[in-house]
Protein backbone atom coordinates (compact mmCIF):
# COMPACT_ATOMS: atom_id res chain seq x y z
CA UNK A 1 -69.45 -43.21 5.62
CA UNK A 2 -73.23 -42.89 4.57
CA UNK A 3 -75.39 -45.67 5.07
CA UNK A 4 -77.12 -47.56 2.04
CA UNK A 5 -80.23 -45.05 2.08
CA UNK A 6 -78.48 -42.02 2.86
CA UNK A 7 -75.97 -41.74 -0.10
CA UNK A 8 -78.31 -41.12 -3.00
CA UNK A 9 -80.00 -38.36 -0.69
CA UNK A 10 -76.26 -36.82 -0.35
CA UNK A 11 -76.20 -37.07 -4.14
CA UNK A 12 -79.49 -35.37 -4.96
CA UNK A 13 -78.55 -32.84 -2.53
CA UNK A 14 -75.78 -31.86 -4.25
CA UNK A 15 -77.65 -31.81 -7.40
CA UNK A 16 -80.08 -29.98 -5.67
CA UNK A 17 -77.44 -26.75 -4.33
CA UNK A 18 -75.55 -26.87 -7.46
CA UNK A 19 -79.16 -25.97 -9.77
CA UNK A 20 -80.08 -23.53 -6.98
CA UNK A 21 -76.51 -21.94 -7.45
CA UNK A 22 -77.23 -21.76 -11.31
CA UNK A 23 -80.25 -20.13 -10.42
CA UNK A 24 -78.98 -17.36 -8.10
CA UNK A 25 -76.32 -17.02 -10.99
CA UNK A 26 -79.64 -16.88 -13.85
CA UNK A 27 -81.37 -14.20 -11.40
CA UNK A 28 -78.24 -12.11 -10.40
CA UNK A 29 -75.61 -11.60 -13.59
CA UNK A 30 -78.55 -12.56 -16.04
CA UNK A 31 -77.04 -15.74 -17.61
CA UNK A 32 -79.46 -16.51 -20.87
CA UNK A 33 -81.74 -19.24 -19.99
CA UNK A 34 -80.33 -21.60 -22.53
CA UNK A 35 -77.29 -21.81 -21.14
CA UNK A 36 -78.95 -22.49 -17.83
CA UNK A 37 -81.54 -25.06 -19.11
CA UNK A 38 -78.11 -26.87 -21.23
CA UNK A 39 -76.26 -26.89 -18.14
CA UNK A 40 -79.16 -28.27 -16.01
CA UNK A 41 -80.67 -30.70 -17.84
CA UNK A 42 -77.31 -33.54 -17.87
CA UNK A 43 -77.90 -33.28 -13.64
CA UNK A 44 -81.56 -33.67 -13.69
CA UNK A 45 -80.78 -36.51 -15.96
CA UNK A 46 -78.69 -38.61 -13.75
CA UNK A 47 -80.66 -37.60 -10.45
CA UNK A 48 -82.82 -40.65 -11.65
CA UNK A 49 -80.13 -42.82 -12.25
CA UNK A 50 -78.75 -41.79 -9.02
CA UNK A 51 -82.03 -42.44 -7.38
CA UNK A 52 -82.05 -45.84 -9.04
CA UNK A 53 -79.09 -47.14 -7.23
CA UNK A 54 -77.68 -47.52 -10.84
CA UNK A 55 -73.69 -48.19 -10.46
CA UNK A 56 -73.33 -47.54 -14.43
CA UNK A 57 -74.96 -44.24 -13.63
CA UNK A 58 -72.80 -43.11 -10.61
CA UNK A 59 -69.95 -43.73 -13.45
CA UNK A 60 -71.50 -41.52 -16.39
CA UNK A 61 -72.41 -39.05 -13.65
CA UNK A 62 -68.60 -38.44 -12.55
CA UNK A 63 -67.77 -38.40 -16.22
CA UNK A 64 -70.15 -35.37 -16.92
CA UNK A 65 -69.03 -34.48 -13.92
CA UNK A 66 -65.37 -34.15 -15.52
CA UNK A 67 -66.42 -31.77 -17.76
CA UNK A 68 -67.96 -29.70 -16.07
CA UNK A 69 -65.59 -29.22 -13.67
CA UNK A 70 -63.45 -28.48 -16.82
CA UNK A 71 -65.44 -25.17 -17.41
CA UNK A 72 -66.11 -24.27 -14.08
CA UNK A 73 -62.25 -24.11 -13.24
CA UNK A 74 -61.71 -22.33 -16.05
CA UNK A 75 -64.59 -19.35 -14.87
CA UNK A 76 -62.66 -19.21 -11.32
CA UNK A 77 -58.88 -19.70 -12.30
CA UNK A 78 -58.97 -18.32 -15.51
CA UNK A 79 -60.03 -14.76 -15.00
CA UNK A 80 -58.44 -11.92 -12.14
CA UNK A 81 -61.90 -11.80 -10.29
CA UNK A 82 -64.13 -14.85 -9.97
CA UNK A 83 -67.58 -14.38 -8.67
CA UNK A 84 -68.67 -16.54 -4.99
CA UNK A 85 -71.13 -18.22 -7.04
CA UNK A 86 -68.05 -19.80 -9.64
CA UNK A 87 -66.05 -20.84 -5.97
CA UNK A 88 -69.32 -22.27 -4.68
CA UNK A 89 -70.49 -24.29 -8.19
CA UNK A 90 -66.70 -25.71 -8.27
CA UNK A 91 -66.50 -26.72 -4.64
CA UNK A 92 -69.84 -28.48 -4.92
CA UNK A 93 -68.62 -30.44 -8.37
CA UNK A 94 -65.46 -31.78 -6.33
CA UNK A 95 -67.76 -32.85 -4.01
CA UNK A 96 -70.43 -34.35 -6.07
CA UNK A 97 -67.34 -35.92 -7.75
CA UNK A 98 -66.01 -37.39 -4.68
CA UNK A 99 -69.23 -38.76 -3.90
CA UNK A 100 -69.88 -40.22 -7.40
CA UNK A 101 -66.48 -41.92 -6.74
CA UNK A 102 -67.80 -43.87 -3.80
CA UNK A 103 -71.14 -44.08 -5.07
CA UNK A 104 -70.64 -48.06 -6.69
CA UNK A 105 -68.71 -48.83 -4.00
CA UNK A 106 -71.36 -48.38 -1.30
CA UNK A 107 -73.87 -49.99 -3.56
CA UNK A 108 -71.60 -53.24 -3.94
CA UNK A 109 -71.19 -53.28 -0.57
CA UNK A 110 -74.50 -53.03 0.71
């Protein structure tokens, strides 16, 4: 498991990929910067909370997380032919999930 210090890195680096993936999305099949800037902003949010060591905000981050996992399974299982970019965003939200899970728990324990 990751180490006291280590897990909010892990965290903000999944933040990190998942806004860079939005962006390669933005650039490539010219999503409309709203939608980019309304899907952004919740992650850029928690990353402080995150960065805080804040157990209540590991919990509201795997709730947002919920949702949009929500509409990112529907993009890739919901039409014939996702794109990479849907596959990649929804792998990294189980993962960010995953580590949101365990996210209090290494705080309490350290």
């Amino acid at each position: 498991m990751f180490s006291f210090f280590q897990y909010p890195f892990s965290s903000l680096l999944i933040i990190f990929l998942l806004v860079i993936n939005k962006i390669l999305v933005l650039i490539i099949y010219e999503l409309p910067f709203a939608i980019f800037c309304f899907w952004s902003i919740p992650l850029l949010f928690f990353s402080f909370f995150l960065r805080k060591r804040s157990i209540k905000g590991y919990q509201s981050y795997a709730f947002i997380l919920l949702l949009y996992f929500m509409f990112s399974s529907l993009r890739v299982f919901g039409v014939p032919n996702p794109i990479i970019f849907d596959i990649i965003e929804l792998s990294l939200i189980v993962l960010a999930f995953v580590n949101a899970l365990y996210g209090p728990k290494n705080i309490n324990s350290n």
